[in-house]
Each structure stands twice: as structure tokens, then as C-alpha cells.
C-alpha atoms as a PDB file:
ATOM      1  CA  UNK A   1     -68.458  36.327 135.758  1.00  0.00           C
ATOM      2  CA  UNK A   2     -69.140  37.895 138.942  1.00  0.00           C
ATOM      3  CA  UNK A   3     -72.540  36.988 140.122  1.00  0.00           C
ATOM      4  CA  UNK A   4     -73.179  38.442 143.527  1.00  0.00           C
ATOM      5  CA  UNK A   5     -75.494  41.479 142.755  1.00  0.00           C
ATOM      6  CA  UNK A   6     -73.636  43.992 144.814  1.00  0.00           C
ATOM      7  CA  UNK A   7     -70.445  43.374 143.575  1.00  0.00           C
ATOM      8  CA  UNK A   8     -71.271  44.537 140.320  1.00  0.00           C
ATOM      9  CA  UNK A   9     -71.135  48.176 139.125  1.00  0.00           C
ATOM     10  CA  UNK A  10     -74.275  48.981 136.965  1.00  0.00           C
ATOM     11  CA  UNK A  11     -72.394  48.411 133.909  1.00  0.00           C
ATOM     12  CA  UNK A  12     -71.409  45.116 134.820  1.00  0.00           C
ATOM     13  CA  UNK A  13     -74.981  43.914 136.227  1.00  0.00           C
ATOM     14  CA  UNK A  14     -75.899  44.499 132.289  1.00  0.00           C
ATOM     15  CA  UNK A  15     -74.198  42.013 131.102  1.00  0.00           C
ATOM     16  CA  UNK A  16     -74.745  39.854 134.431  1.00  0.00           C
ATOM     17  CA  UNK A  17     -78.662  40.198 133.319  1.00  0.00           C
ATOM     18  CA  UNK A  18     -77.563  39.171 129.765  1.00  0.00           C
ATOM     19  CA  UNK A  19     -75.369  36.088 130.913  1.00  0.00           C
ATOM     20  CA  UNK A  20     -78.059  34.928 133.364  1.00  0.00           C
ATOM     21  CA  UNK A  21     -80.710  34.854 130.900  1.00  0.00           C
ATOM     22  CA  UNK A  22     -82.747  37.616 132.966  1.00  0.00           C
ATOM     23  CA  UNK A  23     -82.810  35.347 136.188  1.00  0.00           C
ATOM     24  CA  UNK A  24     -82.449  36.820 139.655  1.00  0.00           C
ATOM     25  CA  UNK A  25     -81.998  34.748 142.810  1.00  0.00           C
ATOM     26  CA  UNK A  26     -83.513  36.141 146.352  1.00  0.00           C
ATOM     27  CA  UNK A  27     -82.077  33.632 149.134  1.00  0.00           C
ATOM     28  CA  UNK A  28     -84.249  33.989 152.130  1.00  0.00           C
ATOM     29  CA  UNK A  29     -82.851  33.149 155.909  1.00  0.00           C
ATOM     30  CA  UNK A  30     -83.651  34.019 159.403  1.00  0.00           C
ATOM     31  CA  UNK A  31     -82.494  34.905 162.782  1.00  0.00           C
ATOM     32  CA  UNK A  32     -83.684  32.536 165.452  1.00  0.00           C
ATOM     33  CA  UNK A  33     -82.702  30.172 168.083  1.00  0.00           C
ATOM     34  CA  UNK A  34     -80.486  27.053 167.081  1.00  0.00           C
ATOM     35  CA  UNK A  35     -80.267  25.491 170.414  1.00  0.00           C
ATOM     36  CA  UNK A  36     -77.511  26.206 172.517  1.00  0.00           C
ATOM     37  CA  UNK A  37     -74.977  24.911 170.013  1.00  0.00           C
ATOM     38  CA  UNK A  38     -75.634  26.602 167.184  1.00  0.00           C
ATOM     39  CA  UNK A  39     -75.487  30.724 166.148  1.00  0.00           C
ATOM     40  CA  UNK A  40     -78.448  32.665 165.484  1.00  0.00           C
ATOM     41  CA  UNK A  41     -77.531  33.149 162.278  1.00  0.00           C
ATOM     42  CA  UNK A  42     -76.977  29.684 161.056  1.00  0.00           C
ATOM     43  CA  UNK A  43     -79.126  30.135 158.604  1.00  0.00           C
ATOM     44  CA  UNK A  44     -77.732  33.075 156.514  1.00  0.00           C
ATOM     45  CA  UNK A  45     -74.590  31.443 157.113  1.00  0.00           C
ATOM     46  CA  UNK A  46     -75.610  28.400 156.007  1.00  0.00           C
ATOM     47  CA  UNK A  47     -76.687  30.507 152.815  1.00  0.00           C
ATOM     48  CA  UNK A  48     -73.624  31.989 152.158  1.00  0.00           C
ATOM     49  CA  UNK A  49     -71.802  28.933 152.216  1.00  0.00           C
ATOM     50  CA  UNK A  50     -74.476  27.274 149.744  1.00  0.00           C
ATOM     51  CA  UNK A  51     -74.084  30.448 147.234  1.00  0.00           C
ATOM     52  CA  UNK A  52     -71.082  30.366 146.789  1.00  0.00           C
ATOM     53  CA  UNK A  53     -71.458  26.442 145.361  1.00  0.00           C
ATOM     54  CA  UNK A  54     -74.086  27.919 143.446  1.00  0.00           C
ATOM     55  CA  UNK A  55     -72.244  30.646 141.612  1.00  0.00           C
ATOM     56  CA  UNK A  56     -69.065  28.409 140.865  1.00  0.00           C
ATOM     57  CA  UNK A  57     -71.539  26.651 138.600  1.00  0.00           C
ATOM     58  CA  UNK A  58     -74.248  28.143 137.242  1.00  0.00           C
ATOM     59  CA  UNK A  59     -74.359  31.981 136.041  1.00  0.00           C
ATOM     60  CA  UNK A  60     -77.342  33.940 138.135  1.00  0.00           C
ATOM     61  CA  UNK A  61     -77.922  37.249 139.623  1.00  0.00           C
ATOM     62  CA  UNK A  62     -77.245  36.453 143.333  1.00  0.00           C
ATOM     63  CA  UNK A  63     -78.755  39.164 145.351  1.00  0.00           C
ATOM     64  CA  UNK A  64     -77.608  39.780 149.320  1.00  0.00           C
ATOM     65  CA  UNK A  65     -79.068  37.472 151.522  1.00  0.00           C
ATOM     66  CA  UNK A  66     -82.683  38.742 153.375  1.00  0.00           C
ATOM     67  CA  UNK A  67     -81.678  37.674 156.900  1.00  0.00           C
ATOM     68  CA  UNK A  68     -84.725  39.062 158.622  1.00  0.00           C
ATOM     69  CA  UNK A  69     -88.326  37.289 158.211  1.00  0.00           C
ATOM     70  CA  UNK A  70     -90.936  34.983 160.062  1.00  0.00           C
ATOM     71  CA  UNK A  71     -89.813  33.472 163.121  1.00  0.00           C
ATOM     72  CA  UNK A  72     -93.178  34.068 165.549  1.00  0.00           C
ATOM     73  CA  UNK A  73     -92.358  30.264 166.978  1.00  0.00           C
ATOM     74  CA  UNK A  74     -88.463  31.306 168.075  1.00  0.00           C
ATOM     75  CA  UNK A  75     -89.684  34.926 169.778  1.00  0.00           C
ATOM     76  CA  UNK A  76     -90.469  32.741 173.087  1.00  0.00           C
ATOM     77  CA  UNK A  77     -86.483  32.196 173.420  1.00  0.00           C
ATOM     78  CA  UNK A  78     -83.335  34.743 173.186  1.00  0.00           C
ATOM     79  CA  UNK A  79     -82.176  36.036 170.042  1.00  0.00           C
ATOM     80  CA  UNK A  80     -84.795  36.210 167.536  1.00  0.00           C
ATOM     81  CA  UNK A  81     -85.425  38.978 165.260  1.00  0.00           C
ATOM     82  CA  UNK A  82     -89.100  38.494 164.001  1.00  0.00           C
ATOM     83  CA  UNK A  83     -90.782  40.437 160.916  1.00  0.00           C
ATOM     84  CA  UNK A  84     -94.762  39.802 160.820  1.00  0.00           C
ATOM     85  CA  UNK A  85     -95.882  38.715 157.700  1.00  0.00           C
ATOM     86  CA  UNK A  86     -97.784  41.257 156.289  1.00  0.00           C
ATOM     87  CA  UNK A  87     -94.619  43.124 156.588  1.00  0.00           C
ATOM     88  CA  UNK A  88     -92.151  40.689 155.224  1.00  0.00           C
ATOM     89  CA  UNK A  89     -94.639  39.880 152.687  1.00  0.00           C
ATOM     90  CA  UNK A  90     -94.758  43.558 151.005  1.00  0.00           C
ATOM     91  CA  UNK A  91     -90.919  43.775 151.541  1.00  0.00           C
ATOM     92  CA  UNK A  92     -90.232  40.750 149.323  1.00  0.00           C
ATOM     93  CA  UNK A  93     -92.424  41.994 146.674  1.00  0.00           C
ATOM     94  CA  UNK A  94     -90.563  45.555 146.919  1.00  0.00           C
ATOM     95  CA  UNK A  95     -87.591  43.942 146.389  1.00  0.00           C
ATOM     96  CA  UNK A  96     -89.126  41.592 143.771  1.00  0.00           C
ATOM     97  CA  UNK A  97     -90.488  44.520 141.377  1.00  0.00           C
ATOM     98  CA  UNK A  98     -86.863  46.679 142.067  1.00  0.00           C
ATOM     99  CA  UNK A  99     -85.068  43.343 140.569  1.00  0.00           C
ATOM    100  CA  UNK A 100     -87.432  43.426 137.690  1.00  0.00           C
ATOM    101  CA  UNK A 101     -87.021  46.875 137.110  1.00  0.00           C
ATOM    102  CA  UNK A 102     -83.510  46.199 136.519  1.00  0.00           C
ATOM    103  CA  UNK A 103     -84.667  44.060 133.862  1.00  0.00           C
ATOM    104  CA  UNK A 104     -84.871  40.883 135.450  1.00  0.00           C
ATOM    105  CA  UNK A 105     -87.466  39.198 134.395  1.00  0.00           C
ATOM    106  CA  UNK A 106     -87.268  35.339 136.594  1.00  0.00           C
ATOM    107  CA  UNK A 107     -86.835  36.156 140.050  1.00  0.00           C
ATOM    108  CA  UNK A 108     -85.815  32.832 142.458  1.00  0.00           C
ATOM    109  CA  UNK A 109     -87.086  32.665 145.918  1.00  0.00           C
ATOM    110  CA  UNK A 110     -84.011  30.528 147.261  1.00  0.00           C
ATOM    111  CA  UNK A 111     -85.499  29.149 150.783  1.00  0.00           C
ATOM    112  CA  UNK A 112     -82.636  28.526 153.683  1.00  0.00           C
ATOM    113  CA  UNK A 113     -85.452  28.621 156.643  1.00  0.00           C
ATOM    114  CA  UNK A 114     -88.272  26.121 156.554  1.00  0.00           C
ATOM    115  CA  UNK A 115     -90.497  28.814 158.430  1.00  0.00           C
ATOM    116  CA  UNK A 116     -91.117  31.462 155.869  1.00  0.00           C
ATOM    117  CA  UNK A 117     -94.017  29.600 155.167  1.00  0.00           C
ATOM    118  CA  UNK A 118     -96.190  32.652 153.864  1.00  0.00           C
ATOM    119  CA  UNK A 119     -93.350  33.223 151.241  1.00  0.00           C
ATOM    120  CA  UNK A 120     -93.451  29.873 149.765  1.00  0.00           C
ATOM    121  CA  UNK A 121     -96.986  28.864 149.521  1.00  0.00           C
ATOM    122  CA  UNK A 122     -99.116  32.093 149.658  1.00  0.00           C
ATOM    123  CA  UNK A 123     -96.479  34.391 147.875  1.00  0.00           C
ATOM    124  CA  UNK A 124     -96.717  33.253 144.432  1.00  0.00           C
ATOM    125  CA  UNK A 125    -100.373  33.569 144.406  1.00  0.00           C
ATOM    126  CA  UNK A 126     -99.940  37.322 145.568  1.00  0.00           C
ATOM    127  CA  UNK A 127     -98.016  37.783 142.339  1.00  0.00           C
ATOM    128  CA  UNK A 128    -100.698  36.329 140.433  1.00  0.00           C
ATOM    129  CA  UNK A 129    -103.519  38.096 141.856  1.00  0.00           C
ATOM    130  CA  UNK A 130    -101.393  41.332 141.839  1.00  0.00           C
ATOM    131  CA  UNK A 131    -101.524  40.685 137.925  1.00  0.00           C
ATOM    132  CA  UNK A 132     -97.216  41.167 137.847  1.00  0.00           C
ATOM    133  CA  UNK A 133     -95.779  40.503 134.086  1.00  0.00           C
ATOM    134  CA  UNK A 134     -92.524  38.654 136.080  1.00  0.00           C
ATOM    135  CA  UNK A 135     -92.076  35.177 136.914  1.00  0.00           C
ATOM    136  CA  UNK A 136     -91.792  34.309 140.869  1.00  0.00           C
ATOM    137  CA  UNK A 137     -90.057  30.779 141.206  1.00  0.00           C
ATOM    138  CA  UNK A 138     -90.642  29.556 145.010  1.00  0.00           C
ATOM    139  CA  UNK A 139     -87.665  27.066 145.858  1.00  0.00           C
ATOM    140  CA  UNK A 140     -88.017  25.127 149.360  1.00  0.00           C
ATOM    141  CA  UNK A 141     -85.421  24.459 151.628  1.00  0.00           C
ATOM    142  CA  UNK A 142     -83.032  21.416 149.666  1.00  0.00           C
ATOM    143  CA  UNK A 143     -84.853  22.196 146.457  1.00  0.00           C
ATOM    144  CA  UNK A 144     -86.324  18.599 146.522  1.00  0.00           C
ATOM    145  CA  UNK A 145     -83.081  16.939 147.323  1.00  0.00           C
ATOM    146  CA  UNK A 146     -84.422  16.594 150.989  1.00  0.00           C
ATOM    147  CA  UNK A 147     -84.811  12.871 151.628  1.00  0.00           C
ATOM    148  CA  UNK A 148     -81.524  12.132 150.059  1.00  0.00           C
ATOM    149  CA  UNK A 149     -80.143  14.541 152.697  1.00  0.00           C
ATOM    150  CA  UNK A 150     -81.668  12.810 155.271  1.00  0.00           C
ATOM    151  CA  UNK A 151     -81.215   9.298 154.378  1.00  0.00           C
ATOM    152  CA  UNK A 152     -76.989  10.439 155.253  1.00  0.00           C
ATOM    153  CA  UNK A 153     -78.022  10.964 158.372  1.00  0.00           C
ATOM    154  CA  UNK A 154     -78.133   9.164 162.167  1.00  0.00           C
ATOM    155  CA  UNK A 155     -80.886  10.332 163.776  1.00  0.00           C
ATOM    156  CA  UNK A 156     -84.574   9.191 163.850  1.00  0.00           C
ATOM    157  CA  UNK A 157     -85.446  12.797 164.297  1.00  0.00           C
ATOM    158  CA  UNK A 158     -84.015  15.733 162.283  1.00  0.00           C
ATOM    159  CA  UNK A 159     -85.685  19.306 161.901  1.00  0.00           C
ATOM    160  CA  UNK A 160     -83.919  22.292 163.482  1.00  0.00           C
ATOM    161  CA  UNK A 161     -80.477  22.626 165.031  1.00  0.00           C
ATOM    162  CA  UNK A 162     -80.266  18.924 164.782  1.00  0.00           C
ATOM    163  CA  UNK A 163     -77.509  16.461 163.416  1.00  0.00           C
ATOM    164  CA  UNK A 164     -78.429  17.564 159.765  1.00  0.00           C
ATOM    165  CA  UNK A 165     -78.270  21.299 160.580  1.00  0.00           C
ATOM    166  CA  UNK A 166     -75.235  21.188 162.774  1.00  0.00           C
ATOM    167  CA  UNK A 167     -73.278  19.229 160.480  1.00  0.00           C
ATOM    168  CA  UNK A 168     -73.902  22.259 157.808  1.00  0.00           C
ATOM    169  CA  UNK A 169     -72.385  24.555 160.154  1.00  0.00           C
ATOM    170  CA  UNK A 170     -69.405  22.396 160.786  1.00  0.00           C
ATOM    171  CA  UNK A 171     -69.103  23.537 157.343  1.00  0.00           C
ATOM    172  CA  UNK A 172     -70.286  26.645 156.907  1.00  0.00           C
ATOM    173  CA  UNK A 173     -69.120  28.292 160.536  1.00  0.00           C
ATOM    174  CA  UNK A 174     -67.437  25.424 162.528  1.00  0.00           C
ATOM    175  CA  UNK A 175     -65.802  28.083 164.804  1.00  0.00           C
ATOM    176  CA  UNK A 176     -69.028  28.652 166.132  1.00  0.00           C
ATOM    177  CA  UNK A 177     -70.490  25.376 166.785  1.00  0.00           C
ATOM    178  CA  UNK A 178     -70.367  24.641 170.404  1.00  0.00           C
ATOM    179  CA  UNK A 179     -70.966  20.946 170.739  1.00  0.00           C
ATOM    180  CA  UNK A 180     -69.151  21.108 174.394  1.00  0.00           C
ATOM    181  CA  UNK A 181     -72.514  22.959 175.163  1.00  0.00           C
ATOM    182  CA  UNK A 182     -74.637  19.727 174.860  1.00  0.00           C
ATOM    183  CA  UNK A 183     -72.710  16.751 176.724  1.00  0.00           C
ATOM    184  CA  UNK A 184     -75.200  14.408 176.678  1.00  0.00           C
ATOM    185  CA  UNK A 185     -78.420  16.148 176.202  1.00  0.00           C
ATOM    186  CA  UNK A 186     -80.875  15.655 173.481  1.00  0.00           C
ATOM    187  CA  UNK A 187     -84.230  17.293 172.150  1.00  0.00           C
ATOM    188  CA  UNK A 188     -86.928  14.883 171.564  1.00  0.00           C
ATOM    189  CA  UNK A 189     -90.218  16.099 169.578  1.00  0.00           C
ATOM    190  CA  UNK A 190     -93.218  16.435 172.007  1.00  0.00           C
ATOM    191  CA  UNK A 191     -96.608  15.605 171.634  1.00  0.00           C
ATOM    192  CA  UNK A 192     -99.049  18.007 170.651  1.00  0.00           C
ATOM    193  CA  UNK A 193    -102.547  18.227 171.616  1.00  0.00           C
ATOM    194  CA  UNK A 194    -104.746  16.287 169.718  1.00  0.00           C
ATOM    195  CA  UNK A 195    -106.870  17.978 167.733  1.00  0.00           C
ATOM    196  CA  UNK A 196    -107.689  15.565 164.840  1.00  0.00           C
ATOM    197  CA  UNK A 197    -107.053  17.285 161.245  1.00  0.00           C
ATOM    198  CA  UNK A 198    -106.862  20.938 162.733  1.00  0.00           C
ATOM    199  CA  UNK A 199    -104.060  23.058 162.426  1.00  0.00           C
ATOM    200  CA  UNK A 200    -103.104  25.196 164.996  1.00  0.00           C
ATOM    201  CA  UNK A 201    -100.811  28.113 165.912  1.00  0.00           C
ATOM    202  CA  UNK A 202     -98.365  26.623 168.224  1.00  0.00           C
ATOM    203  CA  UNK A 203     -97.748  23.245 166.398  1.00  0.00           C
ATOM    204  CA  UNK A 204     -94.511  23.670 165.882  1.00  0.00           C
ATOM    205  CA  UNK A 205     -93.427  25.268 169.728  1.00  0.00           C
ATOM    206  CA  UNK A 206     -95.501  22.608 171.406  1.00  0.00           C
ATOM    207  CA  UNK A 207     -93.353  19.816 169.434  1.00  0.00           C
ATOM    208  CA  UNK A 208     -90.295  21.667 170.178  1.00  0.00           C
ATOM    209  CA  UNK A 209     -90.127  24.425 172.549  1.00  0.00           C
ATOM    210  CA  UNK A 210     -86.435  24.338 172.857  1.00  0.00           C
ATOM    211  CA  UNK A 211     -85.811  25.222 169.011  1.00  0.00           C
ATOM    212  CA  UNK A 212     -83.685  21.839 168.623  1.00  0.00           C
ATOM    213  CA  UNK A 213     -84.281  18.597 167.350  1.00  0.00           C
ATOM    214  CA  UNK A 214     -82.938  15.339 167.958  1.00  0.00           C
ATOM    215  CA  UNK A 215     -79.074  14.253 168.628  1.00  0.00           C
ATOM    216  CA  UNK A 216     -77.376  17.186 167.383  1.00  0.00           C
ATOM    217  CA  UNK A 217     -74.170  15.326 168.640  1.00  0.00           C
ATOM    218  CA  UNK A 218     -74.197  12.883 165.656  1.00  0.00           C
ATOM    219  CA  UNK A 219     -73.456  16.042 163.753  1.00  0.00           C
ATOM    220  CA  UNK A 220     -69.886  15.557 161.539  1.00  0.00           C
ATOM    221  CA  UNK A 221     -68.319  17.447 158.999  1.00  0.00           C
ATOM    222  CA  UNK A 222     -67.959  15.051 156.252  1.00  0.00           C
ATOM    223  CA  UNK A 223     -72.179  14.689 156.237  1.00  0.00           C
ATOM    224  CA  UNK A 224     -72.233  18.826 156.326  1.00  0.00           C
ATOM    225  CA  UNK A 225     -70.650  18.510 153.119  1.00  0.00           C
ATOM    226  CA  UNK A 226     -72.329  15.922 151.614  1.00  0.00           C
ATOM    227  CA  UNK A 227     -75.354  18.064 152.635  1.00  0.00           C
ATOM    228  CA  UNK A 228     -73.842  21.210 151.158  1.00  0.00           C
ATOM    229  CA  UNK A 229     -73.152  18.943 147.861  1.00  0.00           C
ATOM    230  CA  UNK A 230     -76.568  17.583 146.970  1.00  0.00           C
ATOM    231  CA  UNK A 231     -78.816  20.692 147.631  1.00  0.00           C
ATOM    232  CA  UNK A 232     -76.645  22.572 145.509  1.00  0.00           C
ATOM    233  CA  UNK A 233     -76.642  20.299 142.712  1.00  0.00           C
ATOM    234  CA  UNK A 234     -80.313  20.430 143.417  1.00  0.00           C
ATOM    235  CA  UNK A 235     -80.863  24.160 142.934  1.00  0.00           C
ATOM    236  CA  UNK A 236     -78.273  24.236 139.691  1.00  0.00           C
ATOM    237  CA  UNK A 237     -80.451  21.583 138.132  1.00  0.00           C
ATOM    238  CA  UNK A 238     -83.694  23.810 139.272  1.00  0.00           C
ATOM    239  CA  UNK A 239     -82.109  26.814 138.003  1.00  0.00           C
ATOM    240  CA  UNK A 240     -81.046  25.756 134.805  1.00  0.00           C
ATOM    241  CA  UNK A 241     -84.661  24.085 134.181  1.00  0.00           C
ATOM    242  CA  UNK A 242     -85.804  27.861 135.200  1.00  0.00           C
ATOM    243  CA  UNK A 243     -83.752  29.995 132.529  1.00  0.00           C
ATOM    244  CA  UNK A 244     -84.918  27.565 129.677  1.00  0.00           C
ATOM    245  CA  UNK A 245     -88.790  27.991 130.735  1.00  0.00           C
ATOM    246  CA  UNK A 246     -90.563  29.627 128.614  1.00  0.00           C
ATOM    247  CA  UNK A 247     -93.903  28.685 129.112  1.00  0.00           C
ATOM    248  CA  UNK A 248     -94.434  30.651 132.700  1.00  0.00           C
ATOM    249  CA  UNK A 249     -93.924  33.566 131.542  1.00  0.00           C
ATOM    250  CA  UNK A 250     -96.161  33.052 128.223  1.00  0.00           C
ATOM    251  CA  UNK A 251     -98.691  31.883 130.926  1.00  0.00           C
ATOM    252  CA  UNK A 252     -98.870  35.057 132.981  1.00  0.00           C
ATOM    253  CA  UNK A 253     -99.147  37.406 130.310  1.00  0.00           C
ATOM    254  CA  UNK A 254    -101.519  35.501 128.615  1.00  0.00           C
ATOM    255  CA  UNK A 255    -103.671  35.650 132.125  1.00  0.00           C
ATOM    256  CA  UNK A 256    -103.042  39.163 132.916  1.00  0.00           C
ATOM    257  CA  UNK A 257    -104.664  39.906 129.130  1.00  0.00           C
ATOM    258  CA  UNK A 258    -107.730  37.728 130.031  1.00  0.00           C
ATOM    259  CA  UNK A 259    -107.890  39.229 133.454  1.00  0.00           C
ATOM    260  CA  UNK A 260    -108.311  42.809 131.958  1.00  0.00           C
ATOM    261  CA  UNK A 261    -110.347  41.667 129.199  1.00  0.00           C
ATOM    262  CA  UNK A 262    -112.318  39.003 130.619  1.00  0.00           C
ATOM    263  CA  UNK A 263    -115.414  39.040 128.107  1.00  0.00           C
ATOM    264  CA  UNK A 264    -113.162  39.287 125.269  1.00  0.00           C
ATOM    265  CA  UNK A 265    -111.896  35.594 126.773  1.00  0.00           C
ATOM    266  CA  UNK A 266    -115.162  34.539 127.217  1.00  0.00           C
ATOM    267  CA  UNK A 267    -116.339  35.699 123.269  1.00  0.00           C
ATOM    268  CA  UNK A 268    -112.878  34.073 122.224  1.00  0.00           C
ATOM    269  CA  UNK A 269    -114.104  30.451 123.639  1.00  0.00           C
ATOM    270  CA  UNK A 270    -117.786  30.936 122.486  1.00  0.00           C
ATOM    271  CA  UNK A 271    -116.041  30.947 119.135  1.00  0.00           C
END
């Protein structure tokens, strides 16, 4: 079955909602600085390249990628296309209530960029507070297959446009990686200022204010794929967890009913 959303006329995304069991995947990248190896897009394309796995193996609603969102740290170099939070935040959950509309009712926030930080830890708590009657499932970037990823790797540093990264485009774009760009050069995290236990603004520019990380030149395609292999195993295994659950959904309906009728709850448990 096709699964990509806008490939489907609206009589076949009825029976893609049937087939997928009502669940709707979002994937979420960016357009930022990758060093001077990389595309701006490596993200998205990265995406791409990781849907497709996806849809070869498990049957979801895969909507178009959101290429633009939060990216204040990469605005200080060229490239970036940055969409303030607020903003992004009210565009997701557009898009989120047009997909359950359609009758979707298990929409999958599918993270490619580690910075849309408001989307993954503060956005699911919008929906609740917002009282919606769908399900939001927040995925982060390699869907917990992460350290496995990492252990395949070279470096003692990894994070952005580094050996991990560039070995997924190697794979997902390798006519524009530009490794002839770096010779010998490397990125090595900074200190920050030390500030105890605060968090602050700029941790992530004053670590790396080149938007690279590590040896990017250990990058090969072979590790891109094993990359490529394990996070999407990772996200079929999350997905598949996600159409059986039926308990999230019982759980938000049951709290928006307490939430409009919140003495009734309290008479219920005085009982």
C-alpha cells in the first residue's frame, strides 16, 4: 500500500487510515548549517532516506516532511532558515488537528533534528492541557537506538555534521558530501562557561560555534547504513508498539471527562 500521504487520492487515504490502524507519522527536520561538508538540508534528506525504510515495512500514514523549525543556535552562520517557537509550535498542532480530522486518531512526531527541543518535551503537554481527544507520540532522534549507533562509530565526539551524521549522508545524498572541503581539519567541543547546574541560552553555540562536531573524516558509507538500519528497526518496533496501544488514548479521554467535570471526579473517589 502506498503510504506517503500525498500520494494518495482521498479515496485511497481511506483505506490508508484503515490499514494503518488510524496512525499518522509527522517527521520533523531542519535547515541549518552542517559544516562545510555537509548540505543544509541534511536533515530532511536524511529523513527521506529513513522513510522510505520505514514504509517498506510497516504500514503508516507518512505525511511530507516539515523541513522548517527551531534552529536559533545555526542563525549565527549562512544558510539557516529559523521558525521561533511559538510559531512552529501552533503550526505543528495545525497540522496535528488537520491529520485528525482526517480521522487519524495516533499522530507520530518522527524527530530527524535533535534541536526541536520545544516539540519533543513541551509539545505533548500542550496537547494535554489543550484537552485534544488524539494521541501525540513524541519520537527522538534514533528512537532509542542511539548508543548502539554510536558504539559503530570512531570518534570520541559525535553530535552534528560529525562522522555519525556524515556517514548518513554518504547514504542518503553522497553527491553532496564534500569531504575534499575538510583536509585535515576537525571541530572539537569547547568549553562553556561555568555556571554550575544552570542552563543557559548559548550552551550549545559556545560548545560548537562552527555547527560541526568531531572528525567528520572518519565518516564511511558502510556505518551510514548500518546507521540507517538500526534507527529504522527502532521506529518500526516503536510504531508497531504504538498502533496496538490502547491505553493512551483511554487515558486522555478519561482526563478530558475529569477535567470538565472535576467535582464529579472528586464525588466519584469520596465514594
Amino acid at each position: 500500500m502506498e503510504c506517503y500521504w500525498i500520494r494518495n487520492s482521498e479515496y485511497d487515504l481511506k483505506e490508508l487510515r484503515k490499514a494503518s490502524g488510524g496512525v499518522a507519522v509527522l517527521p520533523l527536520a531542519s535547515i541549518e548549517s552542517h559544516g562545510p561538508h555537509l548540505p543544509v538540508g541534511s536533515d530532511a534528506l536524511c529523513a527521506e532516506a529513513l522513510l522510505g525504510r520505514i514504509a517498506a515495512r510497516e504500514t503508516v500514514a507518512i505525511l511530507p516532511v516539515l523541513t522548517y523549525s527551531y534552529v536559533a543556535e545555526a542563525r549565527m552562520l549562512p544558510g539557516a532558515i529559523h521558525v521561533p517557537s511559538d510559531i512552529l509550535t501552533q503550526q505543528v498542532e495545525a497540522i496535528c488537528d488537520e491529520v485528525h480530522r482526517n480521522g487519524f486518531d495516533k499522530i507520530v512526531l518522527l524527530h530527524c533534528h535533535g534541536g526541536n527541543y520545544i516539540l519533543h518535551y513541551a509539545f505533548t503537554k500542550r496537547m494535554l492541557e489543550r484537552r485534544k481527544d488524539y494521541a501525540v507520540y513524541s519520537v527522538p532522534v534514533f528512537a532509542g537506538a542511539g548508543q548502539q549507533i554510536l558504539k559503530m562509530m570512531q570518534s570520541s565526539e559525535l553530535g552534528h555534521a560529525c562522522e555519525l551524521e556524515t556517514s548518513m549522508n554518504l547514504v542518503a545524498a553522497p553527491d553532496l558530501v564534500r569531504l575534499d572541503r575538510l583536509g585535515d581539519r576537525t571541530f572539537p567541543t569547547r568549553p562553556v562557561p561555568d555556571v554550575g547546574e544552570a542552563l543557559i541560552q548559548v550552551d550549545w553555540t559556545a560548545r560548537h560555534p562552527e555547527m560541526a562536531v568531531g572528525t567528520p573524516q572518519k565518516a564511511t558509507r558502510e556505518k551510514g547504513e548500518k546507521a540507517f538500519c538500526a534507527w529504522a528497526d527502532a521506529v518500526v518496533k516503536t510504531l508497531r508498539k504504538i498502533k496496538k496501544d490502547r491505553g493512551t488514548l483511554a487515558a486522555i479521554r478519561r482526563y478530558n471527562r475529569q477535567v470538565a467535570r472535576p467535582r464529579d471526579a472528586q464525588e466519584r473517589k469520596r465514594r
